[in-house]
N, C-alpha and C. Protein backbone atom coordinates (compact mmCIF):
# COMPACT_ATOMS: atom_id res chain seq x y z
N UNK A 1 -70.59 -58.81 -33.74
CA UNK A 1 -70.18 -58.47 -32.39
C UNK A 1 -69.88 -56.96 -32.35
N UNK A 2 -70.36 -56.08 -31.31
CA UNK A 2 -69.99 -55.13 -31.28
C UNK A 2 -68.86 -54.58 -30.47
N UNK A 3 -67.96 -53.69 -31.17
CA UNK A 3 -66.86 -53.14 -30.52
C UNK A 3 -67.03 -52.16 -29.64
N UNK A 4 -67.16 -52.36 -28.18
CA UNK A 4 -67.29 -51.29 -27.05
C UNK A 4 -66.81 -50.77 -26.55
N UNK A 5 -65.17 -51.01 -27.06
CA UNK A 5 -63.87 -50.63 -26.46
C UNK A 5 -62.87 -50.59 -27.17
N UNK A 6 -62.26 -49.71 -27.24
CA UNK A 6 -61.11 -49.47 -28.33
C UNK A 6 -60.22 -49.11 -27.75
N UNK A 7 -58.59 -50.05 -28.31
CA UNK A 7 -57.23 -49.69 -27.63
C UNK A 7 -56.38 -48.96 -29.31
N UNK A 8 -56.20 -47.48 -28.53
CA UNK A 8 -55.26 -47.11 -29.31
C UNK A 8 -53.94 -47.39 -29.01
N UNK A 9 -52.87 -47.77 -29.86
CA UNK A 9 -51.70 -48.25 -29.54
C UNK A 9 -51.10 -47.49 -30.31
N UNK A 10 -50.33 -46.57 -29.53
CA UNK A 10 -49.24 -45.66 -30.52
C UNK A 10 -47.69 -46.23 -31.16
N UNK A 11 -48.15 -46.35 -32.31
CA UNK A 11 -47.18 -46.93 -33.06
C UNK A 11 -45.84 -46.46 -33.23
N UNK A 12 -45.60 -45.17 -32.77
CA UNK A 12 -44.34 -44.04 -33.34
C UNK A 12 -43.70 -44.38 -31.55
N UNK A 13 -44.10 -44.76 -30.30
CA UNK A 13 -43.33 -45.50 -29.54
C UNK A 13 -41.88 -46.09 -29.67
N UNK A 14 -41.46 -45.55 -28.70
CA UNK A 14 -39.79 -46.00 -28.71
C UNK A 14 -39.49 -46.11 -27.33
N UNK A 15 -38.82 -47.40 -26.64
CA UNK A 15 -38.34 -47.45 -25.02
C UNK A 15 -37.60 -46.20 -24.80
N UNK A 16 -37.23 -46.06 -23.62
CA UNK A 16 -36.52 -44.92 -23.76
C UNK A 16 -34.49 -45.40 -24.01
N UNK A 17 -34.55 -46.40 -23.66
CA UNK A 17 -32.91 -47.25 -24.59
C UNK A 17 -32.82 -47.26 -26.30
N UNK A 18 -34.42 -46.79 -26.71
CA UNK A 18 -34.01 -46.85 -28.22
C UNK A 18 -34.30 -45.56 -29.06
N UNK A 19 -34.62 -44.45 -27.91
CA UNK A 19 -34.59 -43.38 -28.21
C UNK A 19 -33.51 -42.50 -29.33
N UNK A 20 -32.43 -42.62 -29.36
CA UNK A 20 -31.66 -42.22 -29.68
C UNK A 20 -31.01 -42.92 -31.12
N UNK A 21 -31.28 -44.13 -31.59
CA UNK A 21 -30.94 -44.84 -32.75
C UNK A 21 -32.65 -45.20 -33.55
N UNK A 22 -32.62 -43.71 -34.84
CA UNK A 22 -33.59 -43.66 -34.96
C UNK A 22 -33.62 -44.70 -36.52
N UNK A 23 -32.68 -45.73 -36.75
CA UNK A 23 -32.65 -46.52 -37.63
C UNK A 23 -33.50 -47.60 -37.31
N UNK A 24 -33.78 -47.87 -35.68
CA UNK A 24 -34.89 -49.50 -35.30
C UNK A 24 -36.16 -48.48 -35.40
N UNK A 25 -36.59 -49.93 -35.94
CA UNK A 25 -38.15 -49.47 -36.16
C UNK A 25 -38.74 -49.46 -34.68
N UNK A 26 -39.45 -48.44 -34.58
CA UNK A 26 -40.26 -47.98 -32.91
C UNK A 26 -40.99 -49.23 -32.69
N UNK A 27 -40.91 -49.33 -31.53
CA UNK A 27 -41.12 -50.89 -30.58
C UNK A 27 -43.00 -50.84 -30.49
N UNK A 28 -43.26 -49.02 -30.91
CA UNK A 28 -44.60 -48.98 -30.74
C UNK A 28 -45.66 -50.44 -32.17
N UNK A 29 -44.93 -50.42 -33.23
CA UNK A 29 -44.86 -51.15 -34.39
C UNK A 29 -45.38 -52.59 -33.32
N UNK A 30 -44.81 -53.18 -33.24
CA UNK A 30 -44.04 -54.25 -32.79
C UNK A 30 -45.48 -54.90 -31.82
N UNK A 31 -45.57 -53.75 -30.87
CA UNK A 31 -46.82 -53.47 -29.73
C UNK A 31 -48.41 -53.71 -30.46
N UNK A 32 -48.21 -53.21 -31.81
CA UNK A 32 -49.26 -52.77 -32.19
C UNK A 32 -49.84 -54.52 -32.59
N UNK A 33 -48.66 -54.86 -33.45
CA UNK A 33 -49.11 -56.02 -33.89
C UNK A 33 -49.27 -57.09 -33.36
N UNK A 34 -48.86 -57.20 -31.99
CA UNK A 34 -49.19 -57.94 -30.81
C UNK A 34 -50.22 -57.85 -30.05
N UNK A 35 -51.01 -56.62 -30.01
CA UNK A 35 -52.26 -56.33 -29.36
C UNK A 35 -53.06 -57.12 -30.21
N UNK A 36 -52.90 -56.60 -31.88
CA UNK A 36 -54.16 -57.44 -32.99
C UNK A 36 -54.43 -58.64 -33.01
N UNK A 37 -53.15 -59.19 -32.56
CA UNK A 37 -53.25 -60.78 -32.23
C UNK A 37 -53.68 -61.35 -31.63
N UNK A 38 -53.83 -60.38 -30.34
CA UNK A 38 -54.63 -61.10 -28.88
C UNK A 38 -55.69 -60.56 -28.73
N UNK A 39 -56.47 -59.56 -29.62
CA UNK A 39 -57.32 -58.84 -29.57
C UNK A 39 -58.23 -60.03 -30.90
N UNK A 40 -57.95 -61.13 -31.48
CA UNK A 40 -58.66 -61.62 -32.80
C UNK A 40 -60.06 -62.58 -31.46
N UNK A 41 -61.26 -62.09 -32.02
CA UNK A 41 -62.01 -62.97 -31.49
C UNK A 41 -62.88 -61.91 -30.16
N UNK A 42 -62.25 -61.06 -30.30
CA UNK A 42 -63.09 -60.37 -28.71
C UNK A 42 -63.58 -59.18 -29.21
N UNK A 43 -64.39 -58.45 -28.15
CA UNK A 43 -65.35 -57.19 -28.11
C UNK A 43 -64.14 -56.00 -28.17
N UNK A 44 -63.07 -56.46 -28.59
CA UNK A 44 -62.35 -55.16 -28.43
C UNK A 44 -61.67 -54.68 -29.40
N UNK A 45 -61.83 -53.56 -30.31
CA UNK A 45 -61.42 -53.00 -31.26
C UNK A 45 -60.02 -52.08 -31.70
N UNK A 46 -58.68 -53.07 -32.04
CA UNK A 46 -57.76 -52.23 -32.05
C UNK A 46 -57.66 -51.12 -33.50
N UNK A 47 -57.15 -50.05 -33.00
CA UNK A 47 -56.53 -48.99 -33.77
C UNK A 47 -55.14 -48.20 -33.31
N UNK A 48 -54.27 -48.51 -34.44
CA UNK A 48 -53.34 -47.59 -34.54
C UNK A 48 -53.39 -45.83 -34.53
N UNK A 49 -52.29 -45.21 -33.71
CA UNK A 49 -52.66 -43.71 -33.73
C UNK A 49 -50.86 -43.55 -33.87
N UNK A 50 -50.54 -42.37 -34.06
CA UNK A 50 -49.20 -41.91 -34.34
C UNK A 50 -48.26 -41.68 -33.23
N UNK A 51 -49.31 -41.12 -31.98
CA UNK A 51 -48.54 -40.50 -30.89
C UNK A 51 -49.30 -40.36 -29.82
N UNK A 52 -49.11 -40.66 -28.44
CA UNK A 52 -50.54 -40.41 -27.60
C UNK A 52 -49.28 -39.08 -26.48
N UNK A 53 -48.09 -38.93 -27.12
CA UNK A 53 -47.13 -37.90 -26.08
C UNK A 53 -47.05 -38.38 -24.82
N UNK A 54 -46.18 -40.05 -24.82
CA UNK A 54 -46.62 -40.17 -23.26
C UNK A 54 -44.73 -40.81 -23.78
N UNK A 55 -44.05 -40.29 -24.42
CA UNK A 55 -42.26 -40.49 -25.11
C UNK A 55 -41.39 -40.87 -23.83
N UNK A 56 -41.97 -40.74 -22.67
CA UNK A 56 -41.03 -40.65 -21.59
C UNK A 56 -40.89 -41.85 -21.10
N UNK A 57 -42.56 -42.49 -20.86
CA UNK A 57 -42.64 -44.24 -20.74
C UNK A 57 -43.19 -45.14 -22.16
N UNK A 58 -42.63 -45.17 -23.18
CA UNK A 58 -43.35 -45.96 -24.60
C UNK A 58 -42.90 -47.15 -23.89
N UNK A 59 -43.74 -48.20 -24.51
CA UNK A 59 -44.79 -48.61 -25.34
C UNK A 59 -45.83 -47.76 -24.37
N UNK A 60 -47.09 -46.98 -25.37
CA UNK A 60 -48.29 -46.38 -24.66
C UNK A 60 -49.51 -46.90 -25.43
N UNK A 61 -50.68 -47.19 -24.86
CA UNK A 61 -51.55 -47.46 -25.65
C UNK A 61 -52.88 -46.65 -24.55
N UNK A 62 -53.80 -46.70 -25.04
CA UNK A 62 -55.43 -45.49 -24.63
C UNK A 62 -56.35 -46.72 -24.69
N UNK A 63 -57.51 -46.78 -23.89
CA UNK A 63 -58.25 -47.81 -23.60
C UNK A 63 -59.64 -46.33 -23.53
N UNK A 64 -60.93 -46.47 -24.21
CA UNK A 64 -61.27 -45.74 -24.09
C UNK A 64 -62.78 -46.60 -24.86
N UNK A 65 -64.43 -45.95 -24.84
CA UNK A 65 -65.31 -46.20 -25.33
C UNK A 65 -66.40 -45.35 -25.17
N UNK A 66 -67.30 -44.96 -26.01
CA UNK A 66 -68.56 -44.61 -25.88
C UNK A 66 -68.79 -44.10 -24.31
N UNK A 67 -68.93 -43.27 -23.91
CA UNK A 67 -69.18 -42.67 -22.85
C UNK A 67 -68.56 -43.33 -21.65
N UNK A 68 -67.87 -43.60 -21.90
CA UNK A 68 -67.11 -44.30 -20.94
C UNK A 68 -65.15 -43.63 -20.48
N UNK A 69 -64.89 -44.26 -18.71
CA UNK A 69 -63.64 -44.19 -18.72
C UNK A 69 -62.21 -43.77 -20.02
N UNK A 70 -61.52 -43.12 -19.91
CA UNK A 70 -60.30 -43.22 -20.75
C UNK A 70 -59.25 -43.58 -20.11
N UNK A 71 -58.21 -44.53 -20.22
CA UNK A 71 -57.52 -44.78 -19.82
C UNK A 71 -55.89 -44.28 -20.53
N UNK A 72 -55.18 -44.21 -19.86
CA UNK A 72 -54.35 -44.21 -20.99
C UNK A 72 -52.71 -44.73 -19.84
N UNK A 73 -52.13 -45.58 -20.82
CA UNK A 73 -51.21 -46.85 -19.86
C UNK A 73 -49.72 -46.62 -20.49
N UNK A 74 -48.74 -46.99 -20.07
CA UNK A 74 -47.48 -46.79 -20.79
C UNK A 74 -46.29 -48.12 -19.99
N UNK A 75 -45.24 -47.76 -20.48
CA UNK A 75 -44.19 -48.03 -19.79
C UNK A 75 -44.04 -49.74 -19.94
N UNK A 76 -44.91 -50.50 -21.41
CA UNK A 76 -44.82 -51.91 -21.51
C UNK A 76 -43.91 -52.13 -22.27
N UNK A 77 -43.32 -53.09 -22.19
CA UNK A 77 -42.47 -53.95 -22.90
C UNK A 77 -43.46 -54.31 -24.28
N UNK A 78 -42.90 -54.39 -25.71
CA UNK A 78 -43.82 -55.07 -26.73
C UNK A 78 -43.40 -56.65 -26.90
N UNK A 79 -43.91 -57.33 -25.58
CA UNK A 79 -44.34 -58.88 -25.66
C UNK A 79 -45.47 -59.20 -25.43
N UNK A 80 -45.74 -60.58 -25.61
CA UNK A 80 -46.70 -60.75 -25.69
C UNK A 80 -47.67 -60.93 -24.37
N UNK A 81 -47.09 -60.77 -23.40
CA UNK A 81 -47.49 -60.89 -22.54
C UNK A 81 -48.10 -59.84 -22.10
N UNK A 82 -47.67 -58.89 -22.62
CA UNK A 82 -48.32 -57.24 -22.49
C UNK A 82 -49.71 -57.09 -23.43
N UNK A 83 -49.31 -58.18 -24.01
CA UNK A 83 -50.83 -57.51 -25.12
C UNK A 83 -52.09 -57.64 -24.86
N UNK A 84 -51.35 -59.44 -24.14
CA UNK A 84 -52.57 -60.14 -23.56
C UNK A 84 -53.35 -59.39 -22.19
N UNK A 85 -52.48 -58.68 -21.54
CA UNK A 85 -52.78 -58.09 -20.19
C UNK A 85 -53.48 -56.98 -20.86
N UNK A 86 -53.36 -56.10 -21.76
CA UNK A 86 -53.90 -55.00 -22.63
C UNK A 86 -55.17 -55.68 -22.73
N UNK A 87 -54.90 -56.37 -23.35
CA UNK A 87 -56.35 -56.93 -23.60
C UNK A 87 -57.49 -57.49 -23.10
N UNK A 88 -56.88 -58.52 -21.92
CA UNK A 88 -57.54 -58.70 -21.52
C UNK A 88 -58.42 -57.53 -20.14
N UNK A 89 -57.56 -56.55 -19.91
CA UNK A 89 -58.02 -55.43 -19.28
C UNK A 89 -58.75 -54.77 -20.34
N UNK A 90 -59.12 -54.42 -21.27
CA UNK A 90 -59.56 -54.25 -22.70
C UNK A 90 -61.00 -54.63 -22.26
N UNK A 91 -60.87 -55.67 -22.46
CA UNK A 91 -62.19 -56.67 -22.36
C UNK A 91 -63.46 -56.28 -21.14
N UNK A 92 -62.30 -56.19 -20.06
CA UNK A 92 -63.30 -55.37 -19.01
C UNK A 92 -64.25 -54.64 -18.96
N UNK A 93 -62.71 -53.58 -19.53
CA UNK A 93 -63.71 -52.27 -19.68
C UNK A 93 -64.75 -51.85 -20.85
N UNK A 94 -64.72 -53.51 -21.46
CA UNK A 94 -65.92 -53.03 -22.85
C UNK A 94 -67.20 -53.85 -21.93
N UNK A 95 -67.05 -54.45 -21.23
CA UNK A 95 -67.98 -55.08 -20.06
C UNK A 95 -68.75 -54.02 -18.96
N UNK A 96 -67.62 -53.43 -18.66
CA UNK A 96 -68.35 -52.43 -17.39
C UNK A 96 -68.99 -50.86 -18.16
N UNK A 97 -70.51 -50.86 -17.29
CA UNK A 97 -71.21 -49.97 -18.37
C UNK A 97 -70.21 -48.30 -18.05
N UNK A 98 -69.51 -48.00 -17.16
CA UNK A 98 -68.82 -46.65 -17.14
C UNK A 98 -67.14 -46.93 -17.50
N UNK A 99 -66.48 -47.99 -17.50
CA UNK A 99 -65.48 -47.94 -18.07
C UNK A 99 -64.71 -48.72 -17.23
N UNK A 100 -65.21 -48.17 -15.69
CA UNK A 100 -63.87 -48.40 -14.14
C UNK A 100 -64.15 -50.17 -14.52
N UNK A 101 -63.01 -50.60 -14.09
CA UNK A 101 -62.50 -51.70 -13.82
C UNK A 101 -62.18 -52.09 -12.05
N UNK A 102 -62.97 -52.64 -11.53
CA UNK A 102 -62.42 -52.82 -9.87
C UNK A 102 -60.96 -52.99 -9.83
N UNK A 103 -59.97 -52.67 -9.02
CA UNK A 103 -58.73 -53.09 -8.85
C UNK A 103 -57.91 -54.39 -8.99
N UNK A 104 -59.36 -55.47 -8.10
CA UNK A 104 -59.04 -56.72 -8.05
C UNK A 104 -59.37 -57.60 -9.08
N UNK A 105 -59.72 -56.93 -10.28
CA UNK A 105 -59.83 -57.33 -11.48
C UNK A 105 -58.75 -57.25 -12.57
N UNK A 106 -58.11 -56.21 -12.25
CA UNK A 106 -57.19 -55.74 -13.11
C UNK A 106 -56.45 -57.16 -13.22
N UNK A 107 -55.76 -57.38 -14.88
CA UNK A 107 -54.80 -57.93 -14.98
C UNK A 107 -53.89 -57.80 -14.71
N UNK A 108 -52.56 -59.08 -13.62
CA UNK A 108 -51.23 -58.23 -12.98
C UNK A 108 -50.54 -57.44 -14.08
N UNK A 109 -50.48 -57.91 -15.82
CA UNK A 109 -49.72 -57.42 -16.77
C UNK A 109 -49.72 -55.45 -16.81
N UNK A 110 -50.84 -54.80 -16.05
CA UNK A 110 -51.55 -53.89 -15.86
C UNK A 110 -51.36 -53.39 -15.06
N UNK A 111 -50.96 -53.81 -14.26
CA UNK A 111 -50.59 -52.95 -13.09
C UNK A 111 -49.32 -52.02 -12.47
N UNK A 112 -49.45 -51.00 -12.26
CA UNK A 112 -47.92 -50.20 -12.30
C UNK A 112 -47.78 -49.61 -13.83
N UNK A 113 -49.05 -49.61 -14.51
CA UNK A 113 -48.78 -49.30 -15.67
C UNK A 113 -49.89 -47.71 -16.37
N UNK A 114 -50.70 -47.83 -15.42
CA UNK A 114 -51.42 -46.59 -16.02
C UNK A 114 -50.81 -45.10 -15.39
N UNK A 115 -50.88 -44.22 -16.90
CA UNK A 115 -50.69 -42.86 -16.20
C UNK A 115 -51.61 -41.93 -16.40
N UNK A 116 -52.59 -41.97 -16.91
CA UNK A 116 -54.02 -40.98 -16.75
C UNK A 116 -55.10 -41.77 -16.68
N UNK A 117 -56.26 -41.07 -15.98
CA UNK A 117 -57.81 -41.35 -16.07
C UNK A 117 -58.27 -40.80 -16.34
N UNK A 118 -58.84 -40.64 -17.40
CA UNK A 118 -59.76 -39.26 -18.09
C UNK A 118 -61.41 -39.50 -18.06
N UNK A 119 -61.90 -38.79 -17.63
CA UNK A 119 -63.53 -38.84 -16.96
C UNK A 119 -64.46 -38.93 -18.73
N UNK A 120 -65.54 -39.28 -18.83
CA UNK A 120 -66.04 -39.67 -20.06
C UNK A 120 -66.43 -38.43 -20.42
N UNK A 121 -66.83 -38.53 -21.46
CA UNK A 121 -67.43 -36.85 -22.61
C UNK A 121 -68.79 -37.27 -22.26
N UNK A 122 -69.55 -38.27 -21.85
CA UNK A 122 -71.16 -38.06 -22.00
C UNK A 122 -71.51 -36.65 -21.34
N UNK A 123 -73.02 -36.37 -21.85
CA UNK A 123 -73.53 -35.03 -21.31
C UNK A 123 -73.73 -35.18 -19.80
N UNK A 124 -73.06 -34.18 -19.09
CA UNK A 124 -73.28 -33.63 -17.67
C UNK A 124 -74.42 -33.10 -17.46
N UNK A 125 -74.49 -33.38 -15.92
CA UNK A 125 -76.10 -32.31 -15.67
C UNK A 125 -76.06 -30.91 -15.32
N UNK A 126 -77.30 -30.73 -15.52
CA UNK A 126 -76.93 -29.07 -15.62
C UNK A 126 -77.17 -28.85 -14.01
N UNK A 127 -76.28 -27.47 -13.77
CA UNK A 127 -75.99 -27.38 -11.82
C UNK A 127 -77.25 -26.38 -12.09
């Protein structure tokens, strides 16, 4: 099966209530290993990254592929209910050939949750 879509899930994540007691392990941890779980069996390829700098809303994870959409989402809780919504929005966008996801597709777990859209790296035309 090929992987067409990859969720980075930044592991070094911390809510912003656990900011300050740097003895709990970052909730990004926690996120990570909950995505892998709901991610076993599908087109969608998780990877861990250190930091995506989004500290203000953690849990953050990047939804991104081959010439395609980047997404990048924050502000989840690490349950499982988030992973599954990760994912299954995941899934989409390894489905749709530019990345976009229609609105009325989106999973509710997803919603109220993205904070960038980053346009794809494929080659542009020349003006």
């Amino acid at each position: 099966m090929t992987k067409s879509t990859v969720v980075f899930v930044c592991t070094t994540c911390r809510q912003p209530e656990l900011r300050e007691d740097k003895s709990l392990t970052p909730c990004g941890e926690e996120m990570l290993s909950r995505v892998q779980s709901a991610a076993l069996g599908t087109n969608v390829e998780i990877r861990p990254v250190a930091c995506l700098m989004g500290c203000e809303h953690g849990c953050n994870i990047a939804v991104t592929g081959d010439e395609k959409m980047t997404y990048v989402l924050g502000a989840f809780s690490p349950d499982q209910d988030s992973a599954q919504a990760i994912v299954d929005y995941a899934a989409l966008h390894a489905e749709s050939a530019s990345g976009t996801v229609p609105f009325r597709q989106w999973p509710v777990g997803v919603k109220g949750h993205f904070k960038a859209r980053i346009p794809s790296l494929k080659p542009l035309p020349a003006l």
